[in-house]
N, C-alpha and C. Protein backbone atom coordinates (compact mmCIF):
# COMPACT_ATOMS: atom_id res chain seq x y z
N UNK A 1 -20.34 -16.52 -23.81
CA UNK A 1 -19.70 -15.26 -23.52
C UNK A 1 -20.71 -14.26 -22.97
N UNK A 2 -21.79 -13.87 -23.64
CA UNK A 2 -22.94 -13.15 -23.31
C UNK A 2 -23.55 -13.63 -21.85
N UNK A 3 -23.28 -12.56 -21.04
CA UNK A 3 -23.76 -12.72 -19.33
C UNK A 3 -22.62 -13.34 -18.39
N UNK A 4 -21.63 -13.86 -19.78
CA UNK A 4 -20.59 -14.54 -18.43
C UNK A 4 -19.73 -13.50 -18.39
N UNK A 5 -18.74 -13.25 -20.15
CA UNK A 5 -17.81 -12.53 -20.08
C UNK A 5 -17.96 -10.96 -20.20
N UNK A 6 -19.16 -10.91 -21.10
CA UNK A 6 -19.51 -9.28 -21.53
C UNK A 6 -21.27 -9.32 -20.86
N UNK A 7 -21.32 -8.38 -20.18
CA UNK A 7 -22.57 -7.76 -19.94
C UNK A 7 -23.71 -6.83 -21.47
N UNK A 8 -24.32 -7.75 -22.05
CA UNK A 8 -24.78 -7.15 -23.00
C UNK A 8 -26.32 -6.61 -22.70
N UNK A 9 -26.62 -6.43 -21.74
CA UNK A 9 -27.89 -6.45 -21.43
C UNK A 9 -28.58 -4.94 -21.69
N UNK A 10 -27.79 -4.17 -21.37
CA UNK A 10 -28.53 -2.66 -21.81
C UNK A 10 -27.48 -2.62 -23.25
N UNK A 11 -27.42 -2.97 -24.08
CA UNK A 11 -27.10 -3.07 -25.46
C UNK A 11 -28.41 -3.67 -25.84
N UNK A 12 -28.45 -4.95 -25.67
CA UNK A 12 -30.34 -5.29 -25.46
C UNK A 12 -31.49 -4.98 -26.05
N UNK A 13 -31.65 -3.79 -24.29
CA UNK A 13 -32.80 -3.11 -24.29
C UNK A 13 -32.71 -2.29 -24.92
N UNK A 14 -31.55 -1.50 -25.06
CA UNK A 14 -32.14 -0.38 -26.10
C UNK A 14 -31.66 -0.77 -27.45
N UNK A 15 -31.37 -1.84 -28.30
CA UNK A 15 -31.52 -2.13 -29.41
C UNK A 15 -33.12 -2.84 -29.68
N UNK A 16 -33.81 -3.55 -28.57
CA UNK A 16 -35.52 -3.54 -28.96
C UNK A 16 -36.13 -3.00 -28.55
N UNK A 17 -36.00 -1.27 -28.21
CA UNK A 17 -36.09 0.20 -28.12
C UNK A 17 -36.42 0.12 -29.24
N UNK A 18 -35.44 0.62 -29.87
CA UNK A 18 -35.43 0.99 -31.25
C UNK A 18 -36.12 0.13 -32.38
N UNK A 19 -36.24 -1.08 -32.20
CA UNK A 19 -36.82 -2.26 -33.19
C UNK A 19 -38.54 -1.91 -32.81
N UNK A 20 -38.78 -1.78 -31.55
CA UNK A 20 -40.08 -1.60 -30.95
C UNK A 20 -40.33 -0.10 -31.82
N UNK A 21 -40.17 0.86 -31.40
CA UNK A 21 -40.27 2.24 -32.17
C UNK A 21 -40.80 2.08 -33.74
N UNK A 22 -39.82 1.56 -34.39
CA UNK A 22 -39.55 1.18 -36.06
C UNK A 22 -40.65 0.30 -36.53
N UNK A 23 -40.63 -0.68 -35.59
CA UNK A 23 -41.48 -1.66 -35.98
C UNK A 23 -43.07 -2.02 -35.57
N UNK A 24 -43.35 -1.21 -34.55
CA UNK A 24 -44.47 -1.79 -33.44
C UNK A 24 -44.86 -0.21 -32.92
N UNK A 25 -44.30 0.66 -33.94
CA UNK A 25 -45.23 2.10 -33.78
C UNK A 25 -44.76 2.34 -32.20
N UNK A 26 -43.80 1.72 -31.90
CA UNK A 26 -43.56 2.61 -30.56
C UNK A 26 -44.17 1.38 -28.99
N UNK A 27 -44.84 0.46 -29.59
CA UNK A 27 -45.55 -0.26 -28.97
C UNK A 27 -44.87 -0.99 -28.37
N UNK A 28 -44.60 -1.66 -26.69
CA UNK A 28 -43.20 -1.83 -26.54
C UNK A 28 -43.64 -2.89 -25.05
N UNK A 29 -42.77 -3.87 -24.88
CA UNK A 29 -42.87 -4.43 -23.71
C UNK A 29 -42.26 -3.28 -22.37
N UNK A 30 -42.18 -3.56 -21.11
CA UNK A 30 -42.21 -2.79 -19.93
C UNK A 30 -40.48 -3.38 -19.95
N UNK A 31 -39.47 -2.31 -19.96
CA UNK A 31 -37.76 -2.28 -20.24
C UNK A 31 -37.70 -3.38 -19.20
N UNK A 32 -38.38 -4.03 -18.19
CA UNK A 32 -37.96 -4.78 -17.02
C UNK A 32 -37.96 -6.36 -17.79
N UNK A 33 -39.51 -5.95 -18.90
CA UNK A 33 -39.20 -7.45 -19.28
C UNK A 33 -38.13 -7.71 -20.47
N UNK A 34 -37.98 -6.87 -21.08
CA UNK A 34 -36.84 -6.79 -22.23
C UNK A 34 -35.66 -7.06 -21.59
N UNK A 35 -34.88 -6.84 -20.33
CA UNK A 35 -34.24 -7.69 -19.74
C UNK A 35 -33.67 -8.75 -19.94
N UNK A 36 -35.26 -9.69 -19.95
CA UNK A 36 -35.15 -11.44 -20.27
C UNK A 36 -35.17 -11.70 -21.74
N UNK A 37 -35.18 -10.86 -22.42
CA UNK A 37 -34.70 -11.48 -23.58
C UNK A 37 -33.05 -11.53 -23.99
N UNK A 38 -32.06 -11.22 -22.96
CA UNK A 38 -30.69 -11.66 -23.19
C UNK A 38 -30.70 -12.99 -22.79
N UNK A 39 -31.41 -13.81 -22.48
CA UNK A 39 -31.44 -15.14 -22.37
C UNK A 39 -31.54 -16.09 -23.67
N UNK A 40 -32.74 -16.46 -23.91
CA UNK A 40 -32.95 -17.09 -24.76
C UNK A 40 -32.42 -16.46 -26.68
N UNK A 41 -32.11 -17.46 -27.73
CA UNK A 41 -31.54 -17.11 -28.36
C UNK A 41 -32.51 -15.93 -29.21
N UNK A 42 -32.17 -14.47 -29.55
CA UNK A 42 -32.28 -13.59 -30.12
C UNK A 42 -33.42 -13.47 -31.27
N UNK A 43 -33.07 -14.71 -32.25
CA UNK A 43 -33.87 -14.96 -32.93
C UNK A 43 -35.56 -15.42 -32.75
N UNK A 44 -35.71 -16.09 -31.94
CA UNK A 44 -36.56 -17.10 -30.94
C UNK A 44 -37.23 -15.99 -30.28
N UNK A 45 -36.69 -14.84 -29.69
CA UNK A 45 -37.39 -13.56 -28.97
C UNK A 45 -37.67 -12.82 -30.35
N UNK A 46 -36.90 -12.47 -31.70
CA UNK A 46 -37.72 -11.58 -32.65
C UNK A 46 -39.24 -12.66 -33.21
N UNK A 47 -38.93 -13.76 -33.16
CA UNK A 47 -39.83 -14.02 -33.95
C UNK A 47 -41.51 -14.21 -33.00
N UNK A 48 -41.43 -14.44 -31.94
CA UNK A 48 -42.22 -13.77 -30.80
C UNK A 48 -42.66 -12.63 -31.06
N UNK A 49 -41.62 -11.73 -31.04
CA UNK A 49 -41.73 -10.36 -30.28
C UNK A 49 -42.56 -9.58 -31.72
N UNK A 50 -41.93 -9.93 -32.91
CA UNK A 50 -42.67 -9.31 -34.25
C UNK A 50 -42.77 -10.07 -35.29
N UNK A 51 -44.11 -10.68 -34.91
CA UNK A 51 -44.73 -12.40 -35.68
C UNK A 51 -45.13 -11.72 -37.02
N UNK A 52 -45.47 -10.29 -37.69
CA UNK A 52 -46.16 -9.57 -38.89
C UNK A 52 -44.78 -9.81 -39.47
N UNK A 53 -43.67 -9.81 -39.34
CA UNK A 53 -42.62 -9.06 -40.01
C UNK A 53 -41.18 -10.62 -40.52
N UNK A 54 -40.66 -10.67 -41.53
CA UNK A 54 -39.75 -11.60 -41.34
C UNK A 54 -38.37 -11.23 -40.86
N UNK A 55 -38.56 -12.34 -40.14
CA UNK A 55 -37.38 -12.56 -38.70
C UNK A 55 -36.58 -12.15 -39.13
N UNK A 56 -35.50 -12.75 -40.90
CA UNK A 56 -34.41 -12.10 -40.94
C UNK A 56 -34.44 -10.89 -41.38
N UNK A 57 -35.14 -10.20 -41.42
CA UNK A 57 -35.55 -7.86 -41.65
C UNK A 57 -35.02 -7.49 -40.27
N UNK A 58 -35.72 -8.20 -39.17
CA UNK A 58 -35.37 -7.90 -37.84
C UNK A 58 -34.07 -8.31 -37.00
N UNK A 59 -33.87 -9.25 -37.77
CA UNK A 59 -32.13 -10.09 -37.04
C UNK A 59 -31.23 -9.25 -37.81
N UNK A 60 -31.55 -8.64 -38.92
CA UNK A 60 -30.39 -8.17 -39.76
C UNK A 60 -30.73 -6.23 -38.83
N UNK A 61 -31.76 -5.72 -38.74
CA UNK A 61 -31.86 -4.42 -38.10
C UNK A 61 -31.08 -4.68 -36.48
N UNK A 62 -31.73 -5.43 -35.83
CA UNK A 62 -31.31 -5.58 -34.76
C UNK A 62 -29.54 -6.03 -34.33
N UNK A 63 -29.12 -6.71 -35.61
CA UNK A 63 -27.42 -6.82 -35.88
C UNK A 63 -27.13 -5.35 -36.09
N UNK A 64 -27.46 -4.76 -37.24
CA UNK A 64 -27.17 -3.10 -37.46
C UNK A 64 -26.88 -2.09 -36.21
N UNK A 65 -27.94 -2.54 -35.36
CA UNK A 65 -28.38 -1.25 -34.33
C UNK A 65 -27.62 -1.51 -33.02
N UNK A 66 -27.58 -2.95 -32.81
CA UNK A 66 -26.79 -3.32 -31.56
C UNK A 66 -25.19 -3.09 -31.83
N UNK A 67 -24.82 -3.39 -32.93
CA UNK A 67 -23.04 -2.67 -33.26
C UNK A 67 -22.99 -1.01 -32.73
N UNK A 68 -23.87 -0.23 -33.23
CA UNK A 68 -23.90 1.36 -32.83
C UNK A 68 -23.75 1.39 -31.51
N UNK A 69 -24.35 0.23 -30.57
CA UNK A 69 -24.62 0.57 -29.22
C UNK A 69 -23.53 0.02 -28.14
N UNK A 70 -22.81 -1.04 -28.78
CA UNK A 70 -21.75 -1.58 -28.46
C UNK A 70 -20.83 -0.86 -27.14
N UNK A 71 -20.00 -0.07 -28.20
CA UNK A 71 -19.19 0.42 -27.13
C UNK A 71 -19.65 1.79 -26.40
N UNK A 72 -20.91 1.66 -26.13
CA UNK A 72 -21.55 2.87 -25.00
C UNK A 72 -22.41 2.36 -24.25
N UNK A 73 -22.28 0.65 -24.17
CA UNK A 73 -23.46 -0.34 -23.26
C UNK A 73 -22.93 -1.55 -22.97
N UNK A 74 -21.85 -2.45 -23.45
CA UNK A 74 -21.25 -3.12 -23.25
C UNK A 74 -20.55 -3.69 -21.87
N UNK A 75 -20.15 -4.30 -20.81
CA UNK A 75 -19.31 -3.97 -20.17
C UNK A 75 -18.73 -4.94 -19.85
């Protein structure tokens, strides 16, 4: 469904906005490459993206934060 039927991609970026901020002091990949992480599965990019922290703290924030963003990024 994700990329075929619903465009989730700036739901995304600015849900590892916010994970980046919270988690990584603000410390943040360039929004072009956050992009490519609607590809590969979610989990597989947190545990990459914030190797200090356990994955499910971040799968469960990043579930939290991407619902808020839903219906104002969705399309």
């Amino acid at each position: 469904m994700d990329g075929t039927t619903a465009d989730t991609d700036q739901m995304i970026v600015e849900t590892f906005i916010y994970l980046y901020d919270k988690y990584n002091e603000g410390k943040r990949r360039p929004i072009e490459e956050i992009y490519y992480f609607s590809g590969p599965p979610i989990r597989d990019v947190i545990k990459k993206e914030f190797p200090n922290y356990d994955v499910d703290l971040i799968l469960n924030d990043f579930r939290k934060k991407s619902l808020t963003l839903y219906e104002s990024t969705v399309k």
